[in-house]
C-alpha atoms as a PDB file:
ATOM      1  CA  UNK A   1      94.030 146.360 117.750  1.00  0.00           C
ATOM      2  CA  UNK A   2      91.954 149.395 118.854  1.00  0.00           C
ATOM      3  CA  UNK A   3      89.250 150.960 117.658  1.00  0.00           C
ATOM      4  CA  UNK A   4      87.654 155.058 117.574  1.00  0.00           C
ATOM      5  CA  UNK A   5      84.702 156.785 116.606  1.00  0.00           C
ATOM      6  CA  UNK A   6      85.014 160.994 117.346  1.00  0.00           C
ATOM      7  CA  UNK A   7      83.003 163.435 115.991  1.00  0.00           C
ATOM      8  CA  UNK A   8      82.297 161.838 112.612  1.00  0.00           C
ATOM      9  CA  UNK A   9      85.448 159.698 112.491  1.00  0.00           C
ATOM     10  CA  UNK A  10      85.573 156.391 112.684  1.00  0.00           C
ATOM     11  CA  UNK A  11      87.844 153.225 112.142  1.00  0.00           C
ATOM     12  CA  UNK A  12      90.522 150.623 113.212  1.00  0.00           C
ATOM     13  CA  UNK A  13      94.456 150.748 114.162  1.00  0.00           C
ATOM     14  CA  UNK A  14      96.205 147.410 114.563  1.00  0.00           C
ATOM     15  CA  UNK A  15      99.909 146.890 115.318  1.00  0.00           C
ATOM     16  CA  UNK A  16     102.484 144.084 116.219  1.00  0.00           C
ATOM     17  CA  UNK A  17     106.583 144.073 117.079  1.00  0.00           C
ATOM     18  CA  UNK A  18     108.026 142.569 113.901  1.00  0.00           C
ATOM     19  CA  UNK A  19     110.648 142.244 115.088  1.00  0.00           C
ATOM     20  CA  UNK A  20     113.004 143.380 118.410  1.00  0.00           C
ATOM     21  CA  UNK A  21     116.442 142.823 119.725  1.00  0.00           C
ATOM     22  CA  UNK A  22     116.772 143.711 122.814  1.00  0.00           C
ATOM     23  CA  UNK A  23     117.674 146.940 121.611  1.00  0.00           C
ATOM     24  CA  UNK A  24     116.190 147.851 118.022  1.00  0.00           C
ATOM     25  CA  UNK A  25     113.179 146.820 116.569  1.00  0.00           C
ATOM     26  CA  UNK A  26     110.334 147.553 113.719  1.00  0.00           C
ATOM     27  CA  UNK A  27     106.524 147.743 114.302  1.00  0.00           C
ATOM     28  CA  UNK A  28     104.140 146.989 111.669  1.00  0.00           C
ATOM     29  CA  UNK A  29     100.836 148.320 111.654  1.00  0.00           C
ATOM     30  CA  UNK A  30      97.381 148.831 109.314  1.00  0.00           C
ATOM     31  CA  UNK A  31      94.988 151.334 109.557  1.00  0.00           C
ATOM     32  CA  UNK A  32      91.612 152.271 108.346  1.00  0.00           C
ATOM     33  CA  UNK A  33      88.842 154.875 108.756  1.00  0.00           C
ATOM     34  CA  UNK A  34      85.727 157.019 107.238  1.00  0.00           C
ATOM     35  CA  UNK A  35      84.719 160.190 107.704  1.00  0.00           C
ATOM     36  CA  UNK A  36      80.741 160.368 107.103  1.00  0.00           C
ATOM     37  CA  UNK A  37      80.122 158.938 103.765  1.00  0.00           C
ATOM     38  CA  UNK A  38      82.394 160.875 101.308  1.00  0.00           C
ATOM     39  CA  UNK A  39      86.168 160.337 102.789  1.00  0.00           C
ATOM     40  CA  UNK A  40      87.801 156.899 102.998  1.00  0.00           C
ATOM     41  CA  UNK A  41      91.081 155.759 103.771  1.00  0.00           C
ATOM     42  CA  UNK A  42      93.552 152.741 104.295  1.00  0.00           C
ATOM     43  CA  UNK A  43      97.161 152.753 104.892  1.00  0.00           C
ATOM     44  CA  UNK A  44      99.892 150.275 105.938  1.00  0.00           C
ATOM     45  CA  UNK A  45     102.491 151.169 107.695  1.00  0.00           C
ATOM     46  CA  UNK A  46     106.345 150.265 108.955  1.00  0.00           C
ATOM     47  CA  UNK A  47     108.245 151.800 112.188  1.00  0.00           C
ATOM     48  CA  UNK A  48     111.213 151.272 113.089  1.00  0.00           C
ATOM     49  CA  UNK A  49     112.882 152.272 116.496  1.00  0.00           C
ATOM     50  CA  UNK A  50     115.325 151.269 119.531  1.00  0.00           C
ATOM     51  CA  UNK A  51     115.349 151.231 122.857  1.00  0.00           C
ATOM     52  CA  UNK A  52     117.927 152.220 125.253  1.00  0.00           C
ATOM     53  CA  UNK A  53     117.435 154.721 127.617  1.00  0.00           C
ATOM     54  CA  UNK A  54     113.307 154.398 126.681  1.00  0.00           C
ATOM     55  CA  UNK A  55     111.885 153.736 123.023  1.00  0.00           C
ATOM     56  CA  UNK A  56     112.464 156.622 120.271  1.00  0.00           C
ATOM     57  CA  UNK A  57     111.142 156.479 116.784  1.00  0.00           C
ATOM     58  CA  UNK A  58     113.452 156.668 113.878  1.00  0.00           C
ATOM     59  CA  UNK A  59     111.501 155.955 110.890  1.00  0.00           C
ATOM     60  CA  UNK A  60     108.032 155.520 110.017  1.00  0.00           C
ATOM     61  CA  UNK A  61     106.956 154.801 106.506  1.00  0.00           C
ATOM     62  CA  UNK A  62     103.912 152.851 104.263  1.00  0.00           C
ATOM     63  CA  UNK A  63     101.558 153.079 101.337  1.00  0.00           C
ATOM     64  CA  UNK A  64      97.473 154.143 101.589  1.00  0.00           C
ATOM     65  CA  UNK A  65      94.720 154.283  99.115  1.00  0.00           C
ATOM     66  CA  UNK A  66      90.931 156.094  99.663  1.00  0.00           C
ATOM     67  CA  UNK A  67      88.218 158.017  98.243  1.00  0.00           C
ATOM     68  CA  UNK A  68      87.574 161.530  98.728  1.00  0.00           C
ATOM     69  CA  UNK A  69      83.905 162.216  97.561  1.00  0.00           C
ATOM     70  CA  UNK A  70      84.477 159.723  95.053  1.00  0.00           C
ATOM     71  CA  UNK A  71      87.634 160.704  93.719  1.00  0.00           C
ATOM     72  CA  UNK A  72      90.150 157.484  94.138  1.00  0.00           C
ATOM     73  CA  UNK A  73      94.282 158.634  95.754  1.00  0.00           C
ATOM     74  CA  UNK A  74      97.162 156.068  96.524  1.00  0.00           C
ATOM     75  CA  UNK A  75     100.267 156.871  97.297  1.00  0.00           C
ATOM     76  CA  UNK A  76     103.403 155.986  99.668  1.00  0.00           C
ATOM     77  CA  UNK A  77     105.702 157.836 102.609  1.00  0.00           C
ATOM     78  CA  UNK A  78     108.451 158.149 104.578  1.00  0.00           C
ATOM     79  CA  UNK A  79     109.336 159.885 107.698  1.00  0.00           C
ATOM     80  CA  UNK A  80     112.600 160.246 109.344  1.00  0.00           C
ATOM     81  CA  UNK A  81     112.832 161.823 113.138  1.00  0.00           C
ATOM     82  CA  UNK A  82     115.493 163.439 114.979  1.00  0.00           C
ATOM     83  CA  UNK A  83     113.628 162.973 118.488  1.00  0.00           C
ATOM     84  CA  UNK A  84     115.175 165.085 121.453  1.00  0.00           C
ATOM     85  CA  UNK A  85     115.128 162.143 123.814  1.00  0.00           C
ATOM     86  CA  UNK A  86     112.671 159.124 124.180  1.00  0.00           C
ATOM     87  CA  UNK A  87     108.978 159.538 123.832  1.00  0.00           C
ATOM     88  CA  UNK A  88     108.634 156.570 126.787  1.00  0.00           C
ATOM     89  CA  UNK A  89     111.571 156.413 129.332  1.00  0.00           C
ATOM     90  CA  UNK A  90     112.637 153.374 130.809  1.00  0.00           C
ATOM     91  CA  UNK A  91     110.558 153.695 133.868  1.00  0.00           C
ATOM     92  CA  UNK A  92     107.603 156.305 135.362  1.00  0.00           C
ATOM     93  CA  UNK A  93     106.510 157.541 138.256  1.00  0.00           C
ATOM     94  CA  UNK A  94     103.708 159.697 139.103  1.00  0.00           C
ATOM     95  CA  UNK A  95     104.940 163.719 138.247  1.00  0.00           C
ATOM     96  CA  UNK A  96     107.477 162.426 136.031  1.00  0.00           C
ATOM     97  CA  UNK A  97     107.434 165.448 133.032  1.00  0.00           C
ATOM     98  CA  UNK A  98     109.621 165.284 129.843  1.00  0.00           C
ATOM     99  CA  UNK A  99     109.591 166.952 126.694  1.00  0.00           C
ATOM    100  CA  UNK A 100     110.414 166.007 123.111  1.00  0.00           C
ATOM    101  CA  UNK A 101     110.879 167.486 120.018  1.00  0.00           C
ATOM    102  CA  UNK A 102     110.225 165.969 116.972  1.00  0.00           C
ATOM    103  CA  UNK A 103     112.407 167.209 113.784  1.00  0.00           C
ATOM    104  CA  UNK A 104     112.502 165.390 110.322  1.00  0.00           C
ATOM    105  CA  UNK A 105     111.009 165.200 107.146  1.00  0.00           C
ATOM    106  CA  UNK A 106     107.964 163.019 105.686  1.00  0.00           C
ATOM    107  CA  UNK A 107     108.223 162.456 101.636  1.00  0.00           C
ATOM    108  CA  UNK A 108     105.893 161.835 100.257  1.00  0.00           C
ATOM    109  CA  UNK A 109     104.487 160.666  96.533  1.00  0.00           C
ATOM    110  CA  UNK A 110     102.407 162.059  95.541  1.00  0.00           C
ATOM    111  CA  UNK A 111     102.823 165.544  97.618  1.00  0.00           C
ATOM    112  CA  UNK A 112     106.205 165.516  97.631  1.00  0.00           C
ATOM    113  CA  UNK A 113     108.380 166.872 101.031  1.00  0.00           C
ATOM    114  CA  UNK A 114     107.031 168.023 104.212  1.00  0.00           C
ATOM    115  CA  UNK A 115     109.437 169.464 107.153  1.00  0.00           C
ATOM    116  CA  UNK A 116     108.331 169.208 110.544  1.00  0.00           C
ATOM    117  CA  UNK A 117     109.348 170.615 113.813  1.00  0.00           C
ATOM    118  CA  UNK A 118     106.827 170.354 117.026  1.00  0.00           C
ATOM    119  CA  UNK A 119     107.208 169.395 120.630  1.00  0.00           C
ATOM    120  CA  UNK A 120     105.047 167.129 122.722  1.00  0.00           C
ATOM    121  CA  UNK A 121     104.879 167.857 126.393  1.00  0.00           C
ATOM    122  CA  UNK A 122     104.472 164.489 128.363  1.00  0.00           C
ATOM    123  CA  UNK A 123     103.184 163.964 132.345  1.00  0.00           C
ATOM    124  CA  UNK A 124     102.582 160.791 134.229  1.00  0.00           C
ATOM    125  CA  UNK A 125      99.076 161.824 135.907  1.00  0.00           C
ATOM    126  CA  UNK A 126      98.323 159.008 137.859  1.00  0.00           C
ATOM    127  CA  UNK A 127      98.084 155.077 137.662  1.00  0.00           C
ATOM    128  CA  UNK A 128      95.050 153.590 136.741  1.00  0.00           C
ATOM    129  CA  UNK A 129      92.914 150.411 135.812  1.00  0.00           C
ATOM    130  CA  UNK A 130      92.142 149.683 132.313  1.00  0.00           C
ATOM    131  CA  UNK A 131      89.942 147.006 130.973  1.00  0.00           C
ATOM    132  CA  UNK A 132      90.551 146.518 127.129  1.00  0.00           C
ATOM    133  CA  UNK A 133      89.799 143.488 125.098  1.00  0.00           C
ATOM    134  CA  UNK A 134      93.339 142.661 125.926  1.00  0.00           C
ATOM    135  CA  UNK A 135      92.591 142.033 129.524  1.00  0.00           C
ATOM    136  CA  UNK A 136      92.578 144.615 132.472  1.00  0.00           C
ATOM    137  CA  UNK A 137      96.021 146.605 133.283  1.00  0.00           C
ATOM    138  CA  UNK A 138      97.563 148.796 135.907  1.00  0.00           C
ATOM    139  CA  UNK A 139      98.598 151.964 133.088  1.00  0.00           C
ATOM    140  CA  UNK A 140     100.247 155.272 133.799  1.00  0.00           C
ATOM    141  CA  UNK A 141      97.849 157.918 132.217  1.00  0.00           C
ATOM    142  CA  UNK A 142     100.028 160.040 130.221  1.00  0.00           C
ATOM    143  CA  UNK A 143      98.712 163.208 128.960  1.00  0.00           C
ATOM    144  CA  UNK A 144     100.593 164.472 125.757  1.00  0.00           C
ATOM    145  CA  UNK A 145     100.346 168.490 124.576  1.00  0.00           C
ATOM    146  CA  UNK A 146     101.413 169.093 121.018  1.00  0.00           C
ATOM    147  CA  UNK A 147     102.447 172.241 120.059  1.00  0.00           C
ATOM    148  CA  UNK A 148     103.477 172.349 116.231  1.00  0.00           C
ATOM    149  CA  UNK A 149     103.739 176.199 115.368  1.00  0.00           C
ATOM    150  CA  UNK A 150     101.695 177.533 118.383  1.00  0.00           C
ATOM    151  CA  UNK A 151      98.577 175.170 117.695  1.00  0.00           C
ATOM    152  CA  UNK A 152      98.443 172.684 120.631  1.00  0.00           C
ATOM    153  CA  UNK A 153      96.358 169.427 120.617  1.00  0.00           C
ATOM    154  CA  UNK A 154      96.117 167.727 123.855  1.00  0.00           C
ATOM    155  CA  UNK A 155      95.590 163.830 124.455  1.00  0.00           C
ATOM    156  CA  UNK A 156      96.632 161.116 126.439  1.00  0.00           C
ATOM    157  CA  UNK A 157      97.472 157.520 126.494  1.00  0.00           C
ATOM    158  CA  UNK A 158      97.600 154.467 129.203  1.00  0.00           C
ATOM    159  CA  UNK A 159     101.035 153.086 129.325  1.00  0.00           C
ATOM    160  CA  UNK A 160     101.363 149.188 130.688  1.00  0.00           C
ATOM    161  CA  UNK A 161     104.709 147.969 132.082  1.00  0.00           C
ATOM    162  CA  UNK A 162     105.967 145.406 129.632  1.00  0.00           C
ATOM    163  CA  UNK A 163     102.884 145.584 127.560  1.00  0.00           C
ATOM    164  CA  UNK A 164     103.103 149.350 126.452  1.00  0.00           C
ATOM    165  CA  UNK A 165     100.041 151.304 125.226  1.00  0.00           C
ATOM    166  CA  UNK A 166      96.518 149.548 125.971  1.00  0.00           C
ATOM    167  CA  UNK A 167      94.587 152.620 124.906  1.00  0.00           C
ATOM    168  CA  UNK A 168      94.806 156.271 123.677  1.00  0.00           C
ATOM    169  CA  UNK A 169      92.472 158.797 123.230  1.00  0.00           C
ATOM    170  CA  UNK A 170      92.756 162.727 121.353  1.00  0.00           C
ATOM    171  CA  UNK A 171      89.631 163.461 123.796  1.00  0.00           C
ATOM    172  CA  UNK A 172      87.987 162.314 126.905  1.00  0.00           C
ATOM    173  CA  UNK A 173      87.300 159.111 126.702  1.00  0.00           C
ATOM    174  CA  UNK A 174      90.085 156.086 125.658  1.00  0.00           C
ATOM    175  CA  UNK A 175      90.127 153.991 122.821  1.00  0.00           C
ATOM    176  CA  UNK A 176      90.311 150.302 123.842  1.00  0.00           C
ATOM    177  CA  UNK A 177      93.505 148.295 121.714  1.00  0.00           C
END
């Protein structure tokens, strides 16, 4: 479970393995935030991926419901990815750089489709301690660059042997989970 609050923004993410064998598993997850006082929204969500030389996403899908200045929306989607490579190899050490690009297609009802193609540059910066309410870990920082049709978002994440993420963060400052 983590929690954010940026620039207006605020809410809750909280995720478990489902389920996992040894080589392909699912993740389910819920999430919900606010913007101000006129924008609302929750959503839950399914993701399903394997592991084998590091974990890569397959599928991602789920239903939400909001408000937008009063105005109710529900809906459901899917996602399917064809990732260039993992998003988390096996192992990391400090330098380590890979890049992958995300291609697929996120359906959507209402909306209908939505084709996506973008690349996230990754780098292990440097090992660090992280105190979450989950305890206190020894986490690569990763930062990530996005680039999806020359705009670039940069943010990072704290990567746990054997536990995986313990926080994230789209600025400076991470997000306890």
């Amino acid at each position: 479970v983590w929690s954010f609050d940026d620039q207006g923004t605020s809410g809750t993410f909280e995720s478990r393995i489902a389920t996992f064998d040894g080589i392909v598993g699912t993740i389910e997850g819920t999430s919900s935030y606010t913007y101000g006082s006129s924008y609302w929204m929750e959503q839950a969500l399914l993701t399903e991926f394997h592991c084998d030389e590091g974990v890569v996403t397959d599928t991602s899908s789920g239903n939400y419901s909001g408000s937008s200045y009063g105005t109710a929306f529900s809906g459901t989607w899917e996602t399917t990815y064809s990732a260039g490579g993992p998003a988390l190899p096996m192992t990391i050490q400090s330098g380590d750089r890979w890049t992958v690009r995300y291609v697929g297609e996120t359906r959507s009802n209402p909306g209908g489709n939505s084709a996506f193609d973008y690349t996230t540059d990754y780098t292990a910066e440097e090992e660090e301690r992280v105190t979450v309410p989950a305890g206190t870990y020894t986490a690569w920082r990763l930062k990530m660059v996005t680039d999806a049709s020359g705009s670039q978002s940069t943010s990072y994440s704290w990567v746990a042997a054997g536990v995986v993420t313990v926080a994230t963060s789209g600025k400076k400052n991470p997000t306890a989970l």
